[in-house]
PDB file of N, CA and C in Angstrom:
ATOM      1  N   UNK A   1      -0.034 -21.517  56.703  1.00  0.00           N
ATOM      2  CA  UNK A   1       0.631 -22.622  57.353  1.00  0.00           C
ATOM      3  C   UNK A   1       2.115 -22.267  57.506  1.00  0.00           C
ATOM      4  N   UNK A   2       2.551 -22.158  58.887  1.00  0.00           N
ATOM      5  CA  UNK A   2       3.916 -21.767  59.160  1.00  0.00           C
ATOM      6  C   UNK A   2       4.476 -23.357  58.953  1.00  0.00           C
ATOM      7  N   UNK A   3       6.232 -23.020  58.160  1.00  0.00           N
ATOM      8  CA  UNK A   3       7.293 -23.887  58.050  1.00  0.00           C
ATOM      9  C   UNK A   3       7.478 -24.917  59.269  1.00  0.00           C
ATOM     10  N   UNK A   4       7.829 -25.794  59.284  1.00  0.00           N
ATOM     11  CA  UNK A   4       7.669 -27.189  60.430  1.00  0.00           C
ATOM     12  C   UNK A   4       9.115 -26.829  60.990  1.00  0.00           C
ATOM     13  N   UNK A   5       9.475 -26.726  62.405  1.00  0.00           N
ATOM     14  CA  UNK A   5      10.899 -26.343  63.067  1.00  0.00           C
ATOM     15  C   UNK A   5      11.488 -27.651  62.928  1.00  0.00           C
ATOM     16  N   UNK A   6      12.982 -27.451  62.402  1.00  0.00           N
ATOM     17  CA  UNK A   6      13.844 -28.775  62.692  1.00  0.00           C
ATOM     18  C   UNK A   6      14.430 -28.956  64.047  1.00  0.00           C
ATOM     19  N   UNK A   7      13.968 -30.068  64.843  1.00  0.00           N
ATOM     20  CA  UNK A   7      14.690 -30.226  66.050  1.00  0.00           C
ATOM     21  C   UNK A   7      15.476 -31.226  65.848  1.00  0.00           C
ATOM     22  N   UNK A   8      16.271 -32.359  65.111  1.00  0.00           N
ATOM     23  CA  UNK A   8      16.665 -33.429  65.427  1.00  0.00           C
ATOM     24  C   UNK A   8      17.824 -33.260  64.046  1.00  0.00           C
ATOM     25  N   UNK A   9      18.821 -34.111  64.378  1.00  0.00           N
ATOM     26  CA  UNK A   9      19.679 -34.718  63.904  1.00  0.00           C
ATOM     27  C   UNK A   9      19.855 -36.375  63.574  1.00  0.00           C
ATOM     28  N   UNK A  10      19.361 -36.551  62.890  1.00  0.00           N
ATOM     29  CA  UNK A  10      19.484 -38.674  62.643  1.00  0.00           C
ATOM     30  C   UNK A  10      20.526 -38.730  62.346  1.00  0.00           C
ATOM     31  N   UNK A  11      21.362 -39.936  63.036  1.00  0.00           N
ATOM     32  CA  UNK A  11      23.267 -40.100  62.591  1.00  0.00           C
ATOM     33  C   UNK A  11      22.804 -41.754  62.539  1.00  0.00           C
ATOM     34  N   UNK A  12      22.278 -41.650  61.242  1.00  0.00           N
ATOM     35  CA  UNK A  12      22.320 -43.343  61.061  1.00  0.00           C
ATOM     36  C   UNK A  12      23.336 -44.454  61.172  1.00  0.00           C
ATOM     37  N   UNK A  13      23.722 -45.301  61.894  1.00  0.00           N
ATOM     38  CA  UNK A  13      24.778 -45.945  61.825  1.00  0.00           C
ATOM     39  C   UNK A  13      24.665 -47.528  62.578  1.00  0.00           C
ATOM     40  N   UNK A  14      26.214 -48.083  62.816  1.00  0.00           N
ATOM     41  CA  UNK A  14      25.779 -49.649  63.392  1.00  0.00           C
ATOM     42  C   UNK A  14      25.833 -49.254  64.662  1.00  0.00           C
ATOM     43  N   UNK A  15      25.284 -50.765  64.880  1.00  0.00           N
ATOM     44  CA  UNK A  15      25.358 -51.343  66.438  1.00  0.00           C
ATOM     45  C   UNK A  15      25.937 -52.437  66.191  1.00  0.00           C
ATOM     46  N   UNK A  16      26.535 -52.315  67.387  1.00  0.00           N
ATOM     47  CA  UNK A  16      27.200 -53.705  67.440  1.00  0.00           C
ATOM     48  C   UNK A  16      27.085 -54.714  69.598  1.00  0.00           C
ATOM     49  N   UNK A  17      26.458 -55.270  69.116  1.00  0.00           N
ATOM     50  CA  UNK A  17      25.546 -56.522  70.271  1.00  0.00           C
ATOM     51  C   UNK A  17      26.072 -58.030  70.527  1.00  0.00           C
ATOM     52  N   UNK A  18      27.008 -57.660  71.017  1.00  0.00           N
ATOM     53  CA  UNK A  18      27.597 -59.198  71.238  1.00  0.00           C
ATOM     54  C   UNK A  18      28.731 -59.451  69.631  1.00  0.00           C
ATOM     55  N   UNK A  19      28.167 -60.681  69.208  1.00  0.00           N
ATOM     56  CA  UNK A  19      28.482 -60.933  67.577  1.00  0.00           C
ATOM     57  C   UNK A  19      27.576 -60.887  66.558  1.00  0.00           C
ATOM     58  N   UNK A  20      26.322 -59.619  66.975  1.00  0.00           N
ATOM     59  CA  UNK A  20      25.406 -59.274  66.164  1.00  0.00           C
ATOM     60  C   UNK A  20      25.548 -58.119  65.730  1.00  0.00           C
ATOM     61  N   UNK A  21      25.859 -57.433  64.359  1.00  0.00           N
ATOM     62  CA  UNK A  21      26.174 -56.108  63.954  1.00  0.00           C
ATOM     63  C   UNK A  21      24.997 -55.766  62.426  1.00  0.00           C
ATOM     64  N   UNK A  22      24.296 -54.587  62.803  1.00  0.00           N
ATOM     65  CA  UNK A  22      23.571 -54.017  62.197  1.00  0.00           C
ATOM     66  C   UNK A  22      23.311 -52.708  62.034  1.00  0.00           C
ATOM     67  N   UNK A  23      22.464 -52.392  60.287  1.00  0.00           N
ATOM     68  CA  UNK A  23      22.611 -50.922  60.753  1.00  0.00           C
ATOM     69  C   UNK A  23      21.100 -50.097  60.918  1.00  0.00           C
ATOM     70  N   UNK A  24      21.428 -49.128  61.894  1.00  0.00           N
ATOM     71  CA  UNK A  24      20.222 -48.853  62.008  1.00  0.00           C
ATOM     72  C   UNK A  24      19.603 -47.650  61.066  1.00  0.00           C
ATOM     73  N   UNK A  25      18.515 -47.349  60.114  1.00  0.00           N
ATOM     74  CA  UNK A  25      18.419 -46.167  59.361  1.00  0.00           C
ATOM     75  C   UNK A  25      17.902 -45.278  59.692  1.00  0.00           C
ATOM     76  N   UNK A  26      18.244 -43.886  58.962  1.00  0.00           N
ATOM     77  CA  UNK A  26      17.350 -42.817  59.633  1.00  0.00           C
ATOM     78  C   UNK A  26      15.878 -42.577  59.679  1.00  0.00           C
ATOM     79  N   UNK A  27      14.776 -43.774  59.139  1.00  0.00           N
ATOM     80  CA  UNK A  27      13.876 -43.779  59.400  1.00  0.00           C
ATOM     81  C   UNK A  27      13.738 -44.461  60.404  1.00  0.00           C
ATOM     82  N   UNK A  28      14.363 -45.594  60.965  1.00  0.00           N
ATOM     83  CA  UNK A  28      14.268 -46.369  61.604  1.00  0.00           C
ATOM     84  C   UNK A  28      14.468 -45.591  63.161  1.00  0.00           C
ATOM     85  N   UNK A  29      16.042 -44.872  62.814  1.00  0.00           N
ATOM     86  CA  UNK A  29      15.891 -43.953  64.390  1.00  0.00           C
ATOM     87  C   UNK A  29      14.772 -43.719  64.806  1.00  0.00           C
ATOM     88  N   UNK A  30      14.202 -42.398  63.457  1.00  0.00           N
ATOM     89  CA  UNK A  30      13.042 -41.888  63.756  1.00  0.00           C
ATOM     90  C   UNK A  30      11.763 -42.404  64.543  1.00  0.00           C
ATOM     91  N   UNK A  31      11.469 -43.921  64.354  1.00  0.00           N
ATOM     92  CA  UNK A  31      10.643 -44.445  64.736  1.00  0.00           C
ATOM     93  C   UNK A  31      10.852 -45.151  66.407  1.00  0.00           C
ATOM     94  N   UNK A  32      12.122 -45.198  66.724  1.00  0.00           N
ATOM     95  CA  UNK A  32      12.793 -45.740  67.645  1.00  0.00           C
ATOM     96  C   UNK A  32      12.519 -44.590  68.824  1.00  0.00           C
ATOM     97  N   UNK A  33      12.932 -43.677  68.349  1.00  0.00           N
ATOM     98  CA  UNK A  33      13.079 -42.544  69.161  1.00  0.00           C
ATOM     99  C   UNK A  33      11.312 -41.780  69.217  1.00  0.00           C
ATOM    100  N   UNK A  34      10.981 -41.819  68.388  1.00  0.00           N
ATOM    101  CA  UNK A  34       9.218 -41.669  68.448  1.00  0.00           C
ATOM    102  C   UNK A  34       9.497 -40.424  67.973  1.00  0.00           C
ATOM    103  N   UNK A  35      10.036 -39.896  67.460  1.00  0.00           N
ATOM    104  CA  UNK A  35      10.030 -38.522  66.452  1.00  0.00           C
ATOM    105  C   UNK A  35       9.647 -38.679  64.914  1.00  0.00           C
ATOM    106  N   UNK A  36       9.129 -37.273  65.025  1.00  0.00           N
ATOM    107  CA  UNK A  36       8.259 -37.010  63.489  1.00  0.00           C
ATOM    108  C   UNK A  36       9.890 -36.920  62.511  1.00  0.00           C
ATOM    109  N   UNK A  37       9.431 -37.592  61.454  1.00  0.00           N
ATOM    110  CA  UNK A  37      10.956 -37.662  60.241  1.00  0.00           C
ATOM    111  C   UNK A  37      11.063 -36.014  59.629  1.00  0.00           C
ATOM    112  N   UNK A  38       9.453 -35.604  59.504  1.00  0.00           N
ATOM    113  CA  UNK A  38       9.821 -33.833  59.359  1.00  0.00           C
ATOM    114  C   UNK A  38      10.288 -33.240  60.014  1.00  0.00           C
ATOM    115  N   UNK A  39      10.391 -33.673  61.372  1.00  0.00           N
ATOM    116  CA  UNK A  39      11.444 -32.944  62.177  1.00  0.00           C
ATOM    117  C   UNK A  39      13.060 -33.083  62.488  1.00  0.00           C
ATOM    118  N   UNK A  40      13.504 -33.648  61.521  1.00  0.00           N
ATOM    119  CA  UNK A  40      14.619 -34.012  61.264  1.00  0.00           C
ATOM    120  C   UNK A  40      15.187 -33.973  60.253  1.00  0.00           C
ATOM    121  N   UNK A  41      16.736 -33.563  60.518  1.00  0.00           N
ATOM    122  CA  UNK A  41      17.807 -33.560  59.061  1.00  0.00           C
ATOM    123  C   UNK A  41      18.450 -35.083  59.219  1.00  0.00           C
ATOM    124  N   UNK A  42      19.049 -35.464  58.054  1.00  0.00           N
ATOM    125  CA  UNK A  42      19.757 -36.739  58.354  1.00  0.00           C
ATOM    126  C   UNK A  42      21.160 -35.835  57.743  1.00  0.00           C
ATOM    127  N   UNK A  43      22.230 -36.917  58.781  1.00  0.00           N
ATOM    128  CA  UNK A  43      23.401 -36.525  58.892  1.00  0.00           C
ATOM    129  C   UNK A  43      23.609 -38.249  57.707  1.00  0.00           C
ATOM    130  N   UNK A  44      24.987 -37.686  56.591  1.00  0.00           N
ATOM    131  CA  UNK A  44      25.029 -38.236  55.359  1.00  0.00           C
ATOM    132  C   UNK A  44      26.254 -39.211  56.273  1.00  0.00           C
ATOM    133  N   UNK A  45      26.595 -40.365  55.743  1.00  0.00           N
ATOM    134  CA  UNK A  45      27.671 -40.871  56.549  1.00  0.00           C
ATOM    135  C   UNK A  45      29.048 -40.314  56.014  1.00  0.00           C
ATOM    136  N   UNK A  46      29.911 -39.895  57.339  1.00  0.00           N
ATOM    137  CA  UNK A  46      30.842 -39.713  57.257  1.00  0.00           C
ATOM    138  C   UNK A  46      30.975 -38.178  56.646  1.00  0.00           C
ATOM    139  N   UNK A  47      30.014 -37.615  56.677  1.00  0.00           N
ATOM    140  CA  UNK A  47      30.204 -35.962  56.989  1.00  0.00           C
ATOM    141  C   UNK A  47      30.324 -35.581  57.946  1.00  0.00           C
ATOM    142  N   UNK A  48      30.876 -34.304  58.156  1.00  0.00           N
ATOM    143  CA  UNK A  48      31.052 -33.569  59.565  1.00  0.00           C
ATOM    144  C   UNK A  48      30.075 -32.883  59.777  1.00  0.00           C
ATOM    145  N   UNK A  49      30.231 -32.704  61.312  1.00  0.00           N
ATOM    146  CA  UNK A  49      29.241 -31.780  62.164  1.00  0.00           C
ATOM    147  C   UNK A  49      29.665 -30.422  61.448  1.00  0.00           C
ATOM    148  N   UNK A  50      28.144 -29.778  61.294  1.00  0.00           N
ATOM    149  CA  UNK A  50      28.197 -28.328  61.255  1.00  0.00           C
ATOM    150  C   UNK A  50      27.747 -27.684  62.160  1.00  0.00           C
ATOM    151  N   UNK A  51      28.693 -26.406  62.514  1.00  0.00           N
ATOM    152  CA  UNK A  51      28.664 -26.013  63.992  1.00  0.00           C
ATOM    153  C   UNK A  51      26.898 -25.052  63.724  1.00  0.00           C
ATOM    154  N   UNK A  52      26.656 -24.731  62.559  1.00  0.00           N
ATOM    155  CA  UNK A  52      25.441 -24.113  62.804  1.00  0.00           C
ATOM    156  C   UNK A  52      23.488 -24.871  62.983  1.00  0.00           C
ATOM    157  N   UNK A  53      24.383 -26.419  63.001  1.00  0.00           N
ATOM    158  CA  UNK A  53      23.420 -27.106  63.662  1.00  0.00           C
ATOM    159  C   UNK A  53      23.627 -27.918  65.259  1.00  0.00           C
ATOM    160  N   UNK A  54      24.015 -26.710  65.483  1.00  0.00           N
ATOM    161  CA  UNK A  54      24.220 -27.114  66.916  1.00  0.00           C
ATOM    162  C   UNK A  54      23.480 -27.259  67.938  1.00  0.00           C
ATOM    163  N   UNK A  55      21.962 -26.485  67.662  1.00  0.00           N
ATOM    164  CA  UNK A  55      20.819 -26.631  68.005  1.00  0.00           C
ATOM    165  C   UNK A  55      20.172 -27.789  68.459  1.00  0.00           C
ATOM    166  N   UNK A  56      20.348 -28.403  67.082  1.00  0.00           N
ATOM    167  CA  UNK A  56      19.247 -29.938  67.176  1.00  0.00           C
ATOM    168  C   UNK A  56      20.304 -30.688  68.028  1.00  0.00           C
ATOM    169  N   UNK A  57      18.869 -32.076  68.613  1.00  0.00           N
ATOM    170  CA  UNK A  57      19.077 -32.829  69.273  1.00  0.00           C
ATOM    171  C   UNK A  57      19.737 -33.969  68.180  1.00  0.00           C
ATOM    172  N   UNK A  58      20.893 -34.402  68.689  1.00  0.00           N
ATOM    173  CA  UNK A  58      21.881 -35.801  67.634  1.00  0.00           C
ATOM    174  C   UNK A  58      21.157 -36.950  67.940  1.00  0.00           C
ATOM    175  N   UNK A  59      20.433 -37.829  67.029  1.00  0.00           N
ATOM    176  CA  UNK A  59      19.584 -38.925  67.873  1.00  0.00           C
ATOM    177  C   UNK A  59      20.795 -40.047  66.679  1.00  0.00           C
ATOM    178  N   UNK A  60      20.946 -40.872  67.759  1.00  0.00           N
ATOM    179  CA  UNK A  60      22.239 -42.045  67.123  1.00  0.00           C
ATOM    180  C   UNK A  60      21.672 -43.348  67.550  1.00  0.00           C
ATOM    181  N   UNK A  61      22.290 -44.508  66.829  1.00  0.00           N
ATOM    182  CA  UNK A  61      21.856 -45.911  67.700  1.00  0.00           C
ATOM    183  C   UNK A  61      21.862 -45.727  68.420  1.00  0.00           C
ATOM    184  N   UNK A  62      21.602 -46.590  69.366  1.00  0.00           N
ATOM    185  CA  UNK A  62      21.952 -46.809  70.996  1.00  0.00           C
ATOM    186  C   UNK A  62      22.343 -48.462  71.374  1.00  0.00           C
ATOM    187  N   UNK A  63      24.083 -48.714  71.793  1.00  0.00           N
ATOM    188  CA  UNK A  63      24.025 -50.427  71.803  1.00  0.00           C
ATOM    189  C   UNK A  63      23.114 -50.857  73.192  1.00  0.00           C
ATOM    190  N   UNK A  64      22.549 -49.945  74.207  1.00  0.00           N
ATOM    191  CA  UNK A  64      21.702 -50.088  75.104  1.00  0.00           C
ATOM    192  C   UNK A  64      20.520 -50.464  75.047  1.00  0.00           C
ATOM    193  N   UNK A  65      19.898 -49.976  73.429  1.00  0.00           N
ATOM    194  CA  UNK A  65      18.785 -50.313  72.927  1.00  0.00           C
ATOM    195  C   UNK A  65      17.816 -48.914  73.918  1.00  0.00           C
ATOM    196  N   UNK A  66      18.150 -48.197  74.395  1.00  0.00           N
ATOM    197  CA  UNK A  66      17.112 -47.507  74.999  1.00  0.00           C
ATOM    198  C   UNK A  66      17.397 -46.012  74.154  1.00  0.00           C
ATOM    199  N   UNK A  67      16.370 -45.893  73.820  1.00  0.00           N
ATOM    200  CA  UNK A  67      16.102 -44.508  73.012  1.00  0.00           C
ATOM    201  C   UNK A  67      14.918 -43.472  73.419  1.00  0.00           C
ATOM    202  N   UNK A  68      15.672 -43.034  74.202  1.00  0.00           N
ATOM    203  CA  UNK A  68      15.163 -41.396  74.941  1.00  0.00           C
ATOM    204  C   UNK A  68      15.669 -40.527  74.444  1.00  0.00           C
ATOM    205  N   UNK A  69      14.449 -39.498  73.800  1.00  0.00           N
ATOM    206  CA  UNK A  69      15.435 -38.051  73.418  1.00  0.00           C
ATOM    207  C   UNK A  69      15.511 -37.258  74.655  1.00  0.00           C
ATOM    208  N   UNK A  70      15.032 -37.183  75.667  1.00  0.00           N
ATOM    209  CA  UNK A  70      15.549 -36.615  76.715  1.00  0.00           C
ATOM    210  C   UNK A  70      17.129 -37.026  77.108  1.00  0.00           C
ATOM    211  N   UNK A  71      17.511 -38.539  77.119  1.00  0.00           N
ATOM    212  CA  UNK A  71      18.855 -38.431  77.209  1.00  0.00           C
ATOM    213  C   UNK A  71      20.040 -37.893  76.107  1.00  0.00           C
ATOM    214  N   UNK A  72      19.598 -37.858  75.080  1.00  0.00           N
ATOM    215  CA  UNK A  72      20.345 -37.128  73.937  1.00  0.00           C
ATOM    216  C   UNK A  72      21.091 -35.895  74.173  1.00  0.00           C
ATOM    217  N   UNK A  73      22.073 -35.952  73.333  1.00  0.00           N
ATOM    218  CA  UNK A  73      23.048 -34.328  73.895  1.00  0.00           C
ATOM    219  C   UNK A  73      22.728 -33.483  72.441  1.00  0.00           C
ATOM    220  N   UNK A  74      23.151 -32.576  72.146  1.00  0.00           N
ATOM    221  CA  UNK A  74      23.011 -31.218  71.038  1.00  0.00           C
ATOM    222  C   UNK A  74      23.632 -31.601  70.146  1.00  0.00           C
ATOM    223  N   UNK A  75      24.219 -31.062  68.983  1.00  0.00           N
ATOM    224  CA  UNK A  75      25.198 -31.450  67.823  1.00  0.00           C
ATOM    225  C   UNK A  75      25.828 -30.684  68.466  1.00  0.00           C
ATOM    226  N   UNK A  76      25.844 -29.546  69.336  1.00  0.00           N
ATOM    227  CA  UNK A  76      27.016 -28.435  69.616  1.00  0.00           C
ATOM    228  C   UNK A  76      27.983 -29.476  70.994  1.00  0.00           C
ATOM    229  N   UNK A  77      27.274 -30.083  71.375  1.00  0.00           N
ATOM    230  CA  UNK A  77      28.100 -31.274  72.772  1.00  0.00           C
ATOM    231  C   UNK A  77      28.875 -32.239  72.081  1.00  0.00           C
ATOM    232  N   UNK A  78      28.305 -32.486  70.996  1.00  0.00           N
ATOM    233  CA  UNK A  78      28.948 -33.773  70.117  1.00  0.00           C
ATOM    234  C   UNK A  78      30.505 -33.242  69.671  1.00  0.00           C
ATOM    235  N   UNK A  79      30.271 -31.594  69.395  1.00  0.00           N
ATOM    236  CA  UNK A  79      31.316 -31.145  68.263  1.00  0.00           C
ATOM    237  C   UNK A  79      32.494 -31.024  69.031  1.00  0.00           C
ATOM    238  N   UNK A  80      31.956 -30.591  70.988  1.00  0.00           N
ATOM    239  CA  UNK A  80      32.938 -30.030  71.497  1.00  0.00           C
ATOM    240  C   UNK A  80      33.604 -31.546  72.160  1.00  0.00           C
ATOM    241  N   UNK A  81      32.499 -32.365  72.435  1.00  0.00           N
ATOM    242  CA  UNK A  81      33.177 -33.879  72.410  1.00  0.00           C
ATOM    243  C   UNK A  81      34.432 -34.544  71.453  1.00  0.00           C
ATOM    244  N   UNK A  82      34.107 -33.901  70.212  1.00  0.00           N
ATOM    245  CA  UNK A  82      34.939 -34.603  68.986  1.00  0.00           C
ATOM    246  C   UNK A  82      36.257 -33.871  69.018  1.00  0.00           C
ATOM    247  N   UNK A  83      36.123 -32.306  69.758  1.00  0.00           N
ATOM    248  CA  UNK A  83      37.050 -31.768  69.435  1.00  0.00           C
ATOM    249  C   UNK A  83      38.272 -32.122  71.103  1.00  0.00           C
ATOM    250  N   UNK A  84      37.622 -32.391  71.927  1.00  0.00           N
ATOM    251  CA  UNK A  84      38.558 -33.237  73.224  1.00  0.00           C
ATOM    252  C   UNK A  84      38.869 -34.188  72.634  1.00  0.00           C
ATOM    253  N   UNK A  85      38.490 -35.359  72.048  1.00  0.00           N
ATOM    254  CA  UNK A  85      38.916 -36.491  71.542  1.00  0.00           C
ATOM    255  C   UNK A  85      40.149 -36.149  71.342  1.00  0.00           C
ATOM    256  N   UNK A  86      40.241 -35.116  69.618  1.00  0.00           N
ATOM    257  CA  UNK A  86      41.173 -35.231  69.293  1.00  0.00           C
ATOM    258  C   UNK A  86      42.130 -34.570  69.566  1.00  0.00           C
ATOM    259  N   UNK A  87      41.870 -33.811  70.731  1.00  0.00           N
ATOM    260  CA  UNK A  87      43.103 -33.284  71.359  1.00  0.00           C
ATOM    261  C   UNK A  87      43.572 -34.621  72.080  1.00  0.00           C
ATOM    262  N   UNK A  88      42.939 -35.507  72.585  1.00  0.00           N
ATOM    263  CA  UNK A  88      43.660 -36.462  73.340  1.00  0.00           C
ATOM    264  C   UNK A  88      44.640 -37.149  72.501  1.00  0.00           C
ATOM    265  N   UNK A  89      44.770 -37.708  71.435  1.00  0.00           N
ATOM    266  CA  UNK A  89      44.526 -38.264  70.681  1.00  0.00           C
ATOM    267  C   UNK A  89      46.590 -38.586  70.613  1.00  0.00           C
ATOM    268  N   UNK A  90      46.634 -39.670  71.185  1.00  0.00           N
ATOM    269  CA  UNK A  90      48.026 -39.403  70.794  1.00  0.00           C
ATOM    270  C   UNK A  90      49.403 -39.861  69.946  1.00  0.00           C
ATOM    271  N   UNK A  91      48.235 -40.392  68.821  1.00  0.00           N
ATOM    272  CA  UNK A  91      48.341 -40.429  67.585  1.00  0.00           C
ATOM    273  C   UNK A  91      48.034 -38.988  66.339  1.00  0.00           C
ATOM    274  N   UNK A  92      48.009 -38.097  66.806  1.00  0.00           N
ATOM    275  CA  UNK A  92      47.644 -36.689  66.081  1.00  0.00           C
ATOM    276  C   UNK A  92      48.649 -36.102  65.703  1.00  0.00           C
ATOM    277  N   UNK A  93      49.004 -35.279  64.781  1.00  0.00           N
ATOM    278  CA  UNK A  93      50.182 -35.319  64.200  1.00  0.00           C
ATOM    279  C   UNK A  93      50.159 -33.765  65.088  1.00  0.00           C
ATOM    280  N   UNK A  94      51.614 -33.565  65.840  1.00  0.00           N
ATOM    281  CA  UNK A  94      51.750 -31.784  66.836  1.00  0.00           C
ATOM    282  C   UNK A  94      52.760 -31.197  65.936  1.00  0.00           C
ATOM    283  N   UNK A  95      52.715 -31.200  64.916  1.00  0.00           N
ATOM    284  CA  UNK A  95      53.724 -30.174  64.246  1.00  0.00           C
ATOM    285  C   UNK A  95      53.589 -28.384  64.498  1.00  0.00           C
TER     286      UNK A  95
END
């Protein structure tokens, strides 16, 4: 029996719906998104992306409520996302 491939990333976290705020868990993604939980790492809150899971697909709430992993981006889109942010950012300290 060959090892099970990790494709997914769970980034458990809130939604927020009007003046309704909840959180969603990484089993719960899992089930949302219709993915197997063995095929997934969970991202711990408030750790950083590691660039050598850049592979997997990032599956996150959605305040749309629609959960397609076809629309999902990589952890490697997320990282290079996070890293424009904070170049924008113009509150960042330019020493």
């Amino acid at each position: 029996m060959s090892a099970r491939q990790i494709k997914y990333l769970l980034i458990p976290g809130l939604i927020i719906k009007g003046n309704d705020t909840h959180r969603i868990s990484a089993p719960e993604l899992a089930r949302l998104y219709g993915v197997d939980p063995r095929d997934c790492f969970i991202r711990k809150d408030g750790a950083p992306f590691r660039r050598y899971d850049g592979h997997l697909i990032a599956l996150m709430p959605e305040s749309s409520g629609v959960y397609e992993v076809t629309l999902c981006q990589t952890v490697a889109d997320l990282i290079q996302r996070e890293i424009v942010m904070q170049d924008r950012n113009p509150f960042k300290d330019r020493r």
